[in-house]
Protein backbone atom coordinates (compact mmCIF):
# COMPACT_ATOMS: atom_id res chain seq x y z
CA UNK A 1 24.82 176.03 70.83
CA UNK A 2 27.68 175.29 73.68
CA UNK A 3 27.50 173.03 76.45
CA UNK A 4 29.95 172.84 79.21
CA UNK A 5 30.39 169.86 81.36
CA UNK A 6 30.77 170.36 85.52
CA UNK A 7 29.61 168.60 88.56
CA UNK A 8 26.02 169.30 90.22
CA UNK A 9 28.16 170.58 93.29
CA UNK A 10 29.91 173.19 91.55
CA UNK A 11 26.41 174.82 90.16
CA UNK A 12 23.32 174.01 92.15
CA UNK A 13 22.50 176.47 94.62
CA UNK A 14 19.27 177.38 97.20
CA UNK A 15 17.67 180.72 95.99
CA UNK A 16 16.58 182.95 98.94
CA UNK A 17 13.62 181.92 100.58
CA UNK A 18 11.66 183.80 103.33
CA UNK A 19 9.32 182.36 105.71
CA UNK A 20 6.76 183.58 108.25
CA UNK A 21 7.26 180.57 110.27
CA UNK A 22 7.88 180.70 114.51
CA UNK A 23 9.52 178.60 116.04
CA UNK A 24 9.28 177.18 119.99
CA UNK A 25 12.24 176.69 121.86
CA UNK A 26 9.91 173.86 124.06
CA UNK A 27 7.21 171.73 122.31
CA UNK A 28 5.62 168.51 121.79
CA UNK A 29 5.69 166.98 118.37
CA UNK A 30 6.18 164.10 116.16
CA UNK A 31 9.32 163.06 114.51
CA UNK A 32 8.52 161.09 111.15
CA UNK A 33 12.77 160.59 110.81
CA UNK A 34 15.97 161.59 112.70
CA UNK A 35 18.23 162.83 110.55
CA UNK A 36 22.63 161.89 111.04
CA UNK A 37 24.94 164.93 109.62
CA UNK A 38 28.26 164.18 107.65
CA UNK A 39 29.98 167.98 108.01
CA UNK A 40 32.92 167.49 110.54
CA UNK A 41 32.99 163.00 109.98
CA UNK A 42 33.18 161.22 112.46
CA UNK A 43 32.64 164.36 114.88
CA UNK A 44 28.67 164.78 113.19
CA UNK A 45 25.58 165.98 114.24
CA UNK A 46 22.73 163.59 114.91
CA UNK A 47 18.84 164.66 115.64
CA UNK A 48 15.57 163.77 115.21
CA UNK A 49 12.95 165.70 112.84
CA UNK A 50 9.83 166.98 113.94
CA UNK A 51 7.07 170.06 113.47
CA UNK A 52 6.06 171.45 116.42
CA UNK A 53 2.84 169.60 116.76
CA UNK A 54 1.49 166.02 117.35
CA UNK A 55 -0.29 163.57 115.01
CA UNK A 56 0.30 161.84 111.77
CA UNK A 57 3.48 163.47 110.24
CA UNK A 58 4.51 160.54 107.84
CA UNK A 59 3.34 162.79 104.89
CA UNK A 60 6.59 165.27 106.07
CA UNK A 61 8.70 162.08 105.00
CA UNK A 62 7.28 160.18 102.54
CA UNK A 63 8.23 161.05 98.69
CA UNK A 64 6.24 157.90 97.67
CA UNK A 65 3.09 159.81 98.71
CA UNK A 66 4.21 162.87 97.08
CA UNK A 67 4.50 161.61 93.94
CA UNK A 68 1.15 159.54 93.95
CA UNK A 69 -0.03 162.54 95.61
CA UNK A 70 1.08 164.71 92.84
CA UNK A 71 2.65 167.64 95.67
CA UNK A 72 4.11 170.17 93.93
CA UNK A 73 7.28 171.70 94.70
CA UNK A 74 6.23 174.60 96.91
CA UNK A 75 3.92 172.05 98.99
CA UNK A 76 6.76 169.67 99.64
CA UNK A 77 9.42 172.43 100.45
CA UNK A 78 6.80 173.97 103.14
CA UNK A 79 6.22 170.45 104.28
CA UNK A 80 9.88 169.75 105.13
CA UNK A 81 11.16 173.75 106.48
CA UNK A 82 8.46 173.13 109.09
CA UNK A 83 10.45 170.47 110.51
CA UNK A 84 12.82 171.41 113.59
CA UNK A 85 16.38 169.77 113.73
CA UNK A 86 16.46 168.72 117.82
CA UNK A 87 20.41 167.89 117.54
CA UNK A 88 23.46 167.19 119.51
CA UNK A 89 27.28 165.83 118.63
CA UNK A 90 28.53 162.39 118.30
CA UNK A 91 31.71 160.79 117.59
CA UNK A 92 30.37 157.86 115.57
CA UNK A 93 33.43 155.81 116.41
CA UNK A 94 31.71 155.60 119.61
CA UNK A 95 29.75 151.51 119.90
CA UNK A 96 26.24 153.51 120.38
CA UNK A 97 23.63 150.40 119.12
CA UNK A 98 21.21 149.55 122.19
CA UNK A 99 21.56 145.98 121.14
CA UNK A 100 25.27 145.68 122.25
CA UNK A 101 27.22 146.95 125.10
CA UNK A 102 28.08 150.61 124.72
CA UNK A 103 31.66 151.27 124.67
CA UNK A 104 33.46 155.02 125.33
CA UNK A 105 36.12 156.83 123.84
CA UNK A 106 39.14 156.81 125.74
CA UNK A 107 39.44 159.85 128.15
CA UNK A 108 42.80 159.68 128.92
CA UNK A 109 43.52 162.78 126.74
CA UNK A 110 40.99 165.04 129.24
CA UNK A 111 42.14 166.44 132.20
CA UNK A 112 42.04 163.38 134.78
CA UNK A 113 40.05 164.99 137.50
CA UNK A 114 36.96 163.32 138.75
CA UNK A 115 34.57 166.51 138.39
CA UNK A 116 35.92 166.16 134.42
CA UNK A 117 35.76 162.82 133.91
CA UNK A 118 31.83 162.76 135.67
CA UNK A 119 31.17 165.61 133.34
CA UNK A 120 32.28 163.77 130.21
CA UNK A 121 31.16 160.10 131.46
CA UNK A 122 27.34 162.47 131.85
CA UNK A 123 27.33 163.78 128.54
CA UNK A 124 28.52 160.62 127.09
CA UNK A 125 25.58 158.62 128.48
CA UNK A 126 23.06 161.34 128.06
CA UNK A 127 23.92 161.59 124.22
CA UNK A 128 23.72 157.79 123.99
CA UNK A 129 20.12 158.42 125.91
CA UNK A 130 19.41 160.28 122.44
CA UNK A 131 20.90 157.74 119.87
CA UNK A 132 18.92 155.52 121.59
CA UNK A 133 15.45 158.04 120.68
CA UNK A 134 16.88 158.51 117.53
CA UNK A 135 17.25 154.77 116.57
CA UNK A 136 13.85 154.03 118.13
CA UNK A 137 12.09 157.30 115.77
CA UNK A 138 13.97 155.12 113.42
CA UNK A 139 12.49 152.32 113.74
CA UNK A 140 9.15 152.89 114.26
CA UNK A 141 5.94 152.14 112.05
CA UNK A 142 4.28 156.06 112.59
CA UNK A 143 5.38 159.00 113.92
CA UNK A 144 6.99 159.16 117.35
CA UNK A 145 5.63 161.69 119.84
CA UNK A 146 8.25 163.29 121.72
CA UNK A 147 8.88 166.38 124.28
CA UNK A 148 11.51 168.35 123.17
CA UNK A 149 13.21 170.94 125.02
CA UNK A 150 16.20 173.34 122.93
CA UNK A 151 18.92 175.51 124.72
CA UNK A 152 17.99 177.94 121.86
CA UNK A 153 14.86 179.12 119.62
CA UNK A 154 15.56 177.23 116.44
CA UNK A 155 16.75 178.95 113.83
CA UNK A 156 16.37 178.21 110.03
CA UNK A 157 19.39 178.33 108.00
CA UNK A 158 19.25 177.54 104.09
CA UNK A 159 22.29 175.67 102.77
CA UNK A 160 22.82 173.99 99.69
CA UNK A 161 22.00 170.34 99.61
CA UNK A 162 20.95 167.86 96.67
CA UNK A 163 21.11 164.63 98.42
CA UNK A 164 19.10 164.92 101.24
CA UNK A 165 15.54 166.29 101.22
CA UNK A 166 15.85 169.60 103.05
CA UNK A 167 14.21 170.68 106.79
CA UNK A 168 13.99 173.32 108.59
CA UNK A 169 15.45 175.32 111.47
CA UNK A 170 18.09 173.59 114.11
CA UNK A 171 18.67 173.80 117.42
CA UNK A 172 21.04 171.70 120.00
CA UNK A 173 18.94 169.54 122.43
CA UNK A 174 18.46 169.91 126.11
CA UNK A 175 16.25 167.17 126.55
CA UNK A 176 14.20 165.02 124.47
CA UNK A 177 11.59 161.94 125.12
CA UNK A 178 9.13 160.02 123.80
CA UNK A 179 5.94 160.19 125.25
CA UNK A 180 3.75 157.15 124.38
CA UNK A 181 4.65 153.78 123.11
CA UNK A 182 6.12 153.15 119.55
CA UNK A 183 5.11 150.83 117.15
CA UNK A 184 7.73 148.99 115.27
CA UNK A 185 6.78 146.52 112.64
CA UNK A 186 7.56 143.06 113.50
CA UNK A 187 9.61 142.29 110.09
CA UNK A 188 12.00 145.25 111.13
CA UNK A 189 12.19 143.97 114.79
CA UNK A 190 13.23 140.91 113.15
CA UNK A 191 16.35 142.04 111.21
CA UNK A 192 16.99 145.02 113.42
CA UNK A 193 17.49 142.37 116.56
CA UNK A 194 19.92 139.95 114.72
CA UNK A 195 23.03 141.04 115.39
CA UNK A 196 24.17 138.27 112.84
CA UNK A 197 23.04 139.82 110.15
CA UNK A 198 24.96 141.42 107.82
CA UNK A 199 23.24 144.76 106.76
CA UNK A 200 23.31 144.24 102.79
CA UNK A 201 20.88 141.09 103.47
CA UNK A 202 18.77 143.07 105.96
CA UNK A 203 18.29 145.89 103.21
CA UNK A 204 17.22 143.42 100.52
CA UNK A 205 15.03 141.24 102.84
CA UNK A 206 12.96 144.22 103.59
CA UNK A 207 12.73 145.43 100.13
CA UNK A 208 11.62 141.85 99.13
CA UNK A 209 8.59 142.41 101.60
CA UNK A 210 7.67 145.92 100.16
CA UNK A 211 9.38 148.46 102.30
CA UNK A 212 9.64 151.79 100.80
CA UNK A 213 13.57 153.34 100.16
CA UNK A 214 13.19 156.05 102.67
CA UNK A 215 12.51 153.51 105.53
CA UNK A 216 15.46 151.69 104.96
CA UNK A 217 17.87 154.89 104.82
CA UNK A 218 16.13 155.60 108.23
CA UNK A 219 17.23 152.01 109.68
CA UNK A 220 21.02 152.13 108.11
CA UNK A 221 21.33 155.99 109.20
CA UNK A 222 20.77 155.61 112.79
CA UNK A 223 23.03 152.06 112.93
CA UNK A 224 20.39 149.70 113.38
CA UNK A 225 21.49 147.43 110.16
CA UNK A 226 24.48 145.05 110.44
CA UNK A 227 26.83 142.86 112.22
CA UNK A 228 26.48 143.99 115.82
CA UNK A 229 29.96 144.80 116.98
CA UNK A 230 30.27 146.96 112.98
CA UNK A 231 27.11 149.07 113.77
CA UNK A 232 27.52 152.69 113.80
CA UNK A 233 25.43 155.85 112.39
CA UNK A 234 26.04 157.03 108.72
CA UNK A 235 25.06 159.97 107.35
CA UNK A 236 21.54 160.65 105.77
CA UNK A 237 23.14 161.46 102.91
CA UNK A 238 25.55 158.49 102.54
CA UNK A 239 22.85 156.37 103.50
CA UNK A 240 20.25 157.23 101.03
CA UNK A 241 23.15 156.60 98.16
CA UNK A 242 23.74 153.29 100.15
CA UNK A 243 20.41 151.91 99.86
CA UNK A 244 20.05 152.47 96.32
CA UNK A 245 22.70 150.85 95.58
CA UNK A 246 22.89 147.82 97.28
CA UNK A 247 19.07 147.40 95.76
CA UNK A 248 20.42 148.09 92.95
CA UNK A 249 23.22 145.56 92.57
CA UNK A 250 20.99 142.90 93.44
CA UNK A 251 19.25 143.62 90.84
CA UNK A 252 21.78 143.73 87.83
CA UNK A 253 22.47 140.60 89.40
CA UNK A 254 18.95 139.40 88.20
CA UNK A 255 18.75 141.35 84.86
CA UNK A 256 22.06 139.69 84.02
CA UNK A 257 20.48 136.22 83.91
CA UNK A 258 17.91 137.85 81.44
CA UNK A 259 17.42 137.52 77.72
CA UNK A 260 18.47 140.92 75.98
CA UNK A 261 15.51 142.69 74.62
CA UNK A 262 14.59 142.54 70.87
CA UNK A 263 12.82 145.93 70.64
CA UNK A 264 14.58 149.64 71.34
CA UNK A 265 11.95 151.02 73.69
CA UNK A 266 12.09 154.92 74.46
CA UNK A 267 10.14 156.33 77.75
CA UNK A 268 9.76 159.94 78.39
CA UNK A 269 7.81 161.97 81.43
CA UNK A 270 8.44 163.03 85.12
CA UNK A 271 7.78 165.95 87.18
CA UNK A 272 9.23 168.73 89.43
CA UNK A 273 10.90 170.65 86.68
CA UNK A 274 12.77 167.03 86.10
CA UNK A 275 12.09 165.43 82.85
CA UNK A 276 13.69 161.93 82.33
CA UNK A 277 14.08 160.29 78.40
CA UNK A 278 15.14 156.96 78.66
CA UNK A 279 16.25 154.87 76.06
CA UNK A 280 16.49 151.11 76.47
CA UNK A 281 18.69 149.29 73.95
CA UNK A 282 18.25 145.72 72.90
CA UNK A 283 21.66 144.85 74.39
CA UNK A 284 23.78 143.35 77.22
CA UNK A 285 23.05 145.58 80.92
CA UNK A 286 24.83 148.98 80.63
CA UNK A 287 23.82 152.15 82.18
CA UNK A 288 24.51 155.96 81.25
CA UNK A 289 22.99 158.83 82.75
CA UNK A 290 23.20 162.57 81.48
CA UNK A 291 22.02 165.51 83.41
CA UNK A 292 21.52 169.13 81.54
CA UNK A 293 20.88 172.32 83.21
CA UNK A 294 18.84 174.63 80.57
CA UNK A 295 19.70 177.99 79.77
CA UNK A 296 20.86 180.93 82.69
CA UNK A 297 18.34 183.30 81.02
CA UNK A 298 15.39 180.79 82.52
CA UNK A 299 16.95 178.85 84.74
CA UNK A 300 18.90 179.67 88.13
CA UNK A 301 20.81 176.89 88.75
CA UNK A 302 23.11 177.53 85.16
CA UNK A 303 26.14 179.95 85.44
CA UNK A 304 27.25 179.51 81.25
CA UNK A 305 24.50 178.56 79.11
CA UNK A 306 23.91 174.81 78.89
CA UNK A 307 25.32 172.72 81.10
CA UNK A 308 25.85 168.89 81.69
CA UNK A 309 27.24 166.03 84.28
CA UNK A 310 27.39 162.77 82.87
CA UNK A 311 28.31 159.20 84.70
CA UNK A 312 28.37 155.63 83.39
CA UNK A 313 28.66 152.04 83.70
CA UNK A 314 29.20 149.20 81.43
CA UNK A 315 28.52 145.21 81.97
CA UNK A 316 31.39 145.02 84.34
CA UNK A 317 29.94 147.55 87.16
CA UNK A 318 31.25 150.71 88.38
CA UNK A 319 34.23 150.93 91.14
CA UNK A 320 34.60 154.06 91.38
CA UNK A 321 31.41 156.46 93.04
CA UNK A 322 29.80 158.55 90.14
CA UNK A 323 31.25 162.06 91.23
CA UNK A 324 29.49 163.88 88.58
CA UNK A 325 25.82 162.88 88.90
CA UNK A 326 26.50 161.72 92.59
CA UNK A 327 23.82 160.15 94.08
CA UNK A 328 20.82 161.07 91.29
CA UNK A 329 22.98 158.54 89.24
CA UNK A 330 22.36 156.11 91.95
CA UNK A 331 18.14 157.24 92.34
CA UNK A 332 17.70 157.08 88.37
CA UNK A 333 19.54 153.90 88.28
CA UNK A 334 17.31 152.05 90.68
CA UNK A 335 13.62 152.37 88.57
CA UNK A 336 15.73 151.87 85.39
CA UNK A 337 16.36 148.14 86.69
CA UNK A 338 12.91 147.75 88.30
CA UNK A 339 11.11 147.70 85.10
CA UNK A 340 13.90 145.59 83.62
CA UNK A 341 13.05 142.96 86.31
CA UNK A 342 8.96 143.93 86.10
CA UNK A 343 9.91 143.42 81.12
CA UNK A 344 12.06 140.27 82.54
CA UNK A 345 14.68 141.48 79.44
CA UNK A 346 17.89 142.92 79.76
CA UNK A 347 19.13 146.45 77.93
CA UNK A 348 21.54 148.81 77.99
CA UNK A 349 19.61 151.94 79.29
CA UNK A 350 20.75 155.70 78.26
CA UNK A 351 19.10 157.99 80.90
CA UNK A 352 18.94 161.38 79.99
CA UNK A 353 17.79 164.14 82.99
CA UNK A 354 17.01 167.75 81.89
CA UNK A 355 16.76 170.34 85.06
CA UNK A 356 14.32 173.46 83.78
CA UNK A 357 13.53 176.17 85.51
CA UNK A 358 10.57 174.87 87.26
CA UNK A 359 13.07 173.10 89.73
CA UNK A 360 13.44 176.43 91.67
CA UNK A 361 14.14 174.76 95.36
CA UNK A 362 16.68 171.47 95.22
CA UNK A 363 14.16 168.73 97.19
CA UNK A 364 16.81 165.17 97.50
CA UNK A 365 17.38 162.65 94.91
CA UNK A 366 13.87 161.36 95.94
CA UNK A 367 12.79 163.62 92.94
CA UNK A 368 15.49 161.50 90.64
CA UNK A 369 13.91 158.59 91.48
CA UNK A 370 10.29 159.05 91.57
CA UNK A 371 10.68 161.33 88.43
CA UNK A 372 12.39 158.25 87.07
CA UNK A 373 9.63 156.28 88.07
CA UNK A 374 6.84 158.78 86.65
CA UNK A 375 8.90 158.29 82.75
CA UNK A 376 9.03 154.29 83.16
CA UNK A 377 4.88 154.14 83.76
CA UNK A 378 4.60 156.57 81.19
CA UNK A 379 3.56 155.60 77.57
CA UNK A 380 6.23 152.85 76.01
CA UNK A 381 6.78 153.08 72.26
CA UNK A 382 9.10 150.22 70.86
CA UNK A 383 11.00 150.70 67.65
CA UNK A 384 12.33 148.08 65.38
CA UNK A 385 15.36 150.14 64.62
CA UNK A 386 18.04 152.61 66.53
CA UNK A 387 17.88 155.39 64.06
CA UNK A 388 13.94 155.40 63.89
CA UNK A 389 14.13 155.86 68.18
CA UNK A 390 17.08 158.19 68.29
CA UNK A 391 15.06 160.74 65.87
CA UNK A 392 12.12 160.36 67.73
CA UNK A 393 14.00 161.46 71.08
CA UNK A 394 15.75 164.03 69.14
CA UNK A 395 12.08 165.50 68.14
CA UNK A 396 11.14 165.45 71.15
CA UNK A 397 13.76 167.38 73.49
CA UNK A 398 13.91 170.04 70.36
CA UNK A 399 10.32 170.32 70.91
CA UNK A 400 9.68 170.56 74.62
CA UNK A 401 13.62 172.05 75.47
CA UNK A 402 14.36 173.48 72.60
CA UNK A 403 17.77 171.89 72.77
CA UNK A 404 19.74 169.72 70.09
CA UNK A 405 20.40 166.37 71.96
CA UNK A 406 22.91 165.77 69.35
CA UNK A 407 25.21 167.52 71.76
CA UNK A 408 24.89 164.62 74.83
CA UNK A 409 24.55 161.79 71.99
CA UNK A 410 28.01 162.41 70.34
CA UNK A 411 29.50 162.82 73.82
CA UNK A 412 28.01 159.23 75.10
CA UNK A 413 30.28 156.41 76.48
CA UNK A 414 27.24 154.33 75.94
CA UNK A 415 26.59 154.64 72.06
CA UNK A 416 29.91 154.52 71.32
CA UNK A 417 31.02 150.98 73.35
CA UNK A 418 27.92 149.78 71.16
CA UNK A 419 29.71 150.69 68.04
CA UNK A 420 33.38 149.61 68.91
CA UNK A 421 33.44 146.86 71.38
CA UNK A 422 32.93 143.04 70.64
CA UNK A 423 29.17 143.01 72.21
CA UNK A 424 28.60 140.43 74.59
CA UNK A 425 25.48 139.13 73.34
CA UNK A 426 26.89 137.80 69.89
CA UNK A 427 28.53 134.56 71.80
C-alpha cells in the first residue's frame, strides 16, 4: 500500500454538476451574508448573497443548523447554488467603514477632465453606497430584504473552492437596496460602533456571549471589526481562517494553564463523507492533523491511490500558515481545544481526517469543523496505556477504510517529539 503526500489544492476538484435552476436578472430577496472575493487582492469583488425570494433564509448560511439538522450533502449544496452573487469591484485600500470618514484613491493617474473625474467620483460613492448594504447584511440579526437589480441574468459558474462554502450564479450589480428595517443585535452594535476596539477582542467578546463562527467571519469580512482608521474588507475566505484562529489562540492560552490529562482518550465519528479519529495524549498542548484521500477507484478527488496532507504544531505555536491542510487545519483545531477547555485537562491531540467518496461536492471547512465536533460528542473511551489506544485506532480505520494507519503513524511529527524530546511536563 503507497501513499503520496500533496496539498488539498493540488487534488480537490468540483465534479460537473447540472442544474434546472432560472435565474432573474431583477428580484426581491433576502441576503443571509455578503460574501468579499480574494482573486485579483486588493482589486476584489464584493456582493451580497441572496435567493431570489423573501423570508427567513438563515438556514442558506448556517452550518450549525446543518449539522444539528443532520442536512446531507446534496441538501446543503442545493441550499447554497440557489444563492445569487449581486457583486461589484473594490479596491479595499479604499477607507470604506460607515463609521469613519470615507477617503478616495487618488485620481491623479485618470485623465483630469471634469466629465472623468464626475464619472469616477459617481462610481466611487455609488460602490461605497453598496459596502455600506453589504456591511449592514453583515451585521444584521435575520435576513435582509433587498431589491436587486443585475446588468446581466446571473450565471452559475462552478469553480473549485474548499474554504468557502460554495453559492451560486453571479452577476455585477446595477442597483441594490434594502427594503425594510434591519435588526442588528445590540451586543454587535456595541463592538461594531467602537472604533477603539481592536478586532481580536471584538472576536473573542462575542464568542464569550455565544455567537456562532459564521457570524463573526460575516462582521470581519465586510470591515466592521477593528481600530477604525485599520478597517477594511477581507476576504471570506481569509476571514473564516481568521476567526478560527484567533478563537483558537485564546484558547491554548487557557489549556496551557491546565493540568495534563492522565488517561489517552480516543474519539471517532463525523459526517459528510468526513470521518475524524482523534487521539488525545496525556501530555503538554500539541496539535497534528492528517488528512487522507481514499482510493481513485472510489473516490474522485484522488489522482494516485492514497493520498495525504499533513500540518502540525508543537507547545511553542505555529508561525508559519499550515499550507498543506490550509484552513481545515485551522476548523479541526478549534473543537479539538473546546473540549479541552469543556475536560479542563491539557493533551497533545493527533487529528486524523479521512475524505471517502461520499464527499462528492467540496461544501467549506464548516464540514471540518462540525465533523470535528460530531467525533468529540461521540462515544469517549479512555485507555490506561498508548499501545492499548493506538491498536484500537488501528482496528478501527482497517475496519471501516480498509487502510493501514501505520502509514500516517510512522510519518507523525507528533509521536515522534513524544519519543525524543525532553517533555515538558516532567519539570
Amino acid at each position: 500500500m503507497q501513499i503520496q503526500r500533496v496539498k488539498y489544492k493540488d487534488i480537490e476538484q468540483i465534479p460537473h454538476i447540472q442544474t434546472n435552476k432560472k435565474f432573474k436578472q431583477d428580484f426581491f430577496g433576502s441576503s443571509p451574508a455578503p460574501f468579499i472575493g480574494r482573486v485579483g487582492y486588493p482589486n476584489i469583488n464584493i456582493g451580497i448573497l441572496s435567493p431570489q425570494f423573501s423570508g427567513d433564509t438563515s438556514y442558506y448560511d448556517s452550518p450549525k443548523l446543518w449539522s444539528k439538522a443532520s442536512f446531507k450533502i446534496g441538501q446543503v449544496a442545493s441550499l447554497r447554488y440557489g444563492l445569487v452573487n449581486s457583486r461589484t469591484n473594490w479596491n479595499v485600500k479604499n477607507v470604506m467603514n460607515r463609521h469613519n470618514q470615507i477617503t478616495k484613491n487618488n485620481f491623479s493617474d485618470i485623465d483630469n477632465t471634469n466629465n472623468i473625474l464626475t464619472k469616477k467620483s459617481s462610481l466611487f460613492n455609488k460602490t461605497q453606497k453598496f459596502i455600506d448594504l453589504c456591511q449592514e447584511v453583515g451585521m444584521a440579526k435575520k435576513s435582509a430584504e433587498l431589491e436587486i437589480n443585475l446588468e446581466k441574468n446571473p450565471k452559475l459558474q462552478f469553480k473549485p473552492e474548499k474554504e468557502i462554502i460554495p453559492f451560486g450564479p453571479q452577476s455585477q450589480v446595477k442597483s441594490a437596496k434594502i427594503t425594510s428595517n434591519t435588526k442588528v443585535d445590540q451586543k454587535v452594535e456595541r463592538v461594531v460602533s467602537d472604533t477603539d476596539l481592536k478586532a481580536t477582542p471584538a472576536i473573542l467578546n462575542l464568542y464569550q456571549k455565544g455567537f456562532e463562527e459564521t457570524s463573526l467571519n460575516k462582521l470581519i469580512s465586510v470591515g466592521n471589526l477593528g481600530i477604525g482608521k485599520n478597517r477594511k474588507l477581507v476576504p471570506t475566505r481569509w476571514s473564516i481562517t481568521a476567526v478560527d484562529d484567533i478563537i483558537s489562540k485564546d484558547l491554548i492560552k487557557e489549556i496551557k494553564q491546565y493540568p495534563a490529562d492522565s488517561d489517552y482518550k480516543l474519539y471517532f465519528g463525523g459526517d459528510w463523507g468526513n470521518y475524524y479519529l482523534i487521539l488525545f495524549y496525556p501530555d503538554v498542548w500539541s496539535y497534528e492533523l492528517f488528512e487522507t484521500y481514499l482510493e481513485k477507484k472510489v473516490n474522485p478527488w484522488s489522482k494516485n491511490g492514497f493520498l495525504y496532507s499533513t500540518d502540525y504544531e508543537n507547545f511553542k505555536g505555529r508561525k508559519t500558515y499550515a499550507e498543506e491542510c490550509a484552513g481545515g487545519y485551522y476548523a479541526a483545531r478549534l473543537p479539538v481545544l473546546e473540549k479541552m477547555k469543556l475536560n479542563k485537562k491539557q493533551n497533545s491531540a493527533l487529528v486524523l481526517r479521512f475524505i471517502t467518496p461520499e464527499y462528492n461536492v467540496p461544501l467549506g471547512v464548516w464540514v471540518c469543523r462540525e465533523a470535528t465536533r460530531k467525533s468529540l460528542t461521540s462515544r469517549e473511551i479512555s485507555f490506561s496505556d498508548e499501545k492499548l489506544m493506538v491498536n484500537y485506532a488501528k482496528e478501527i480505520v482497517k475496519n471501516k477504510f480498509g487502510f493501514d494507519l501505520n502509514l500516517l503513524l510512522t510519518k507523525s511529527q507528533l509521536l515522534k517529539s513524544r519519543k525524543t524530546q525532553t517533555k515538558l511536563i516532567d519539570y
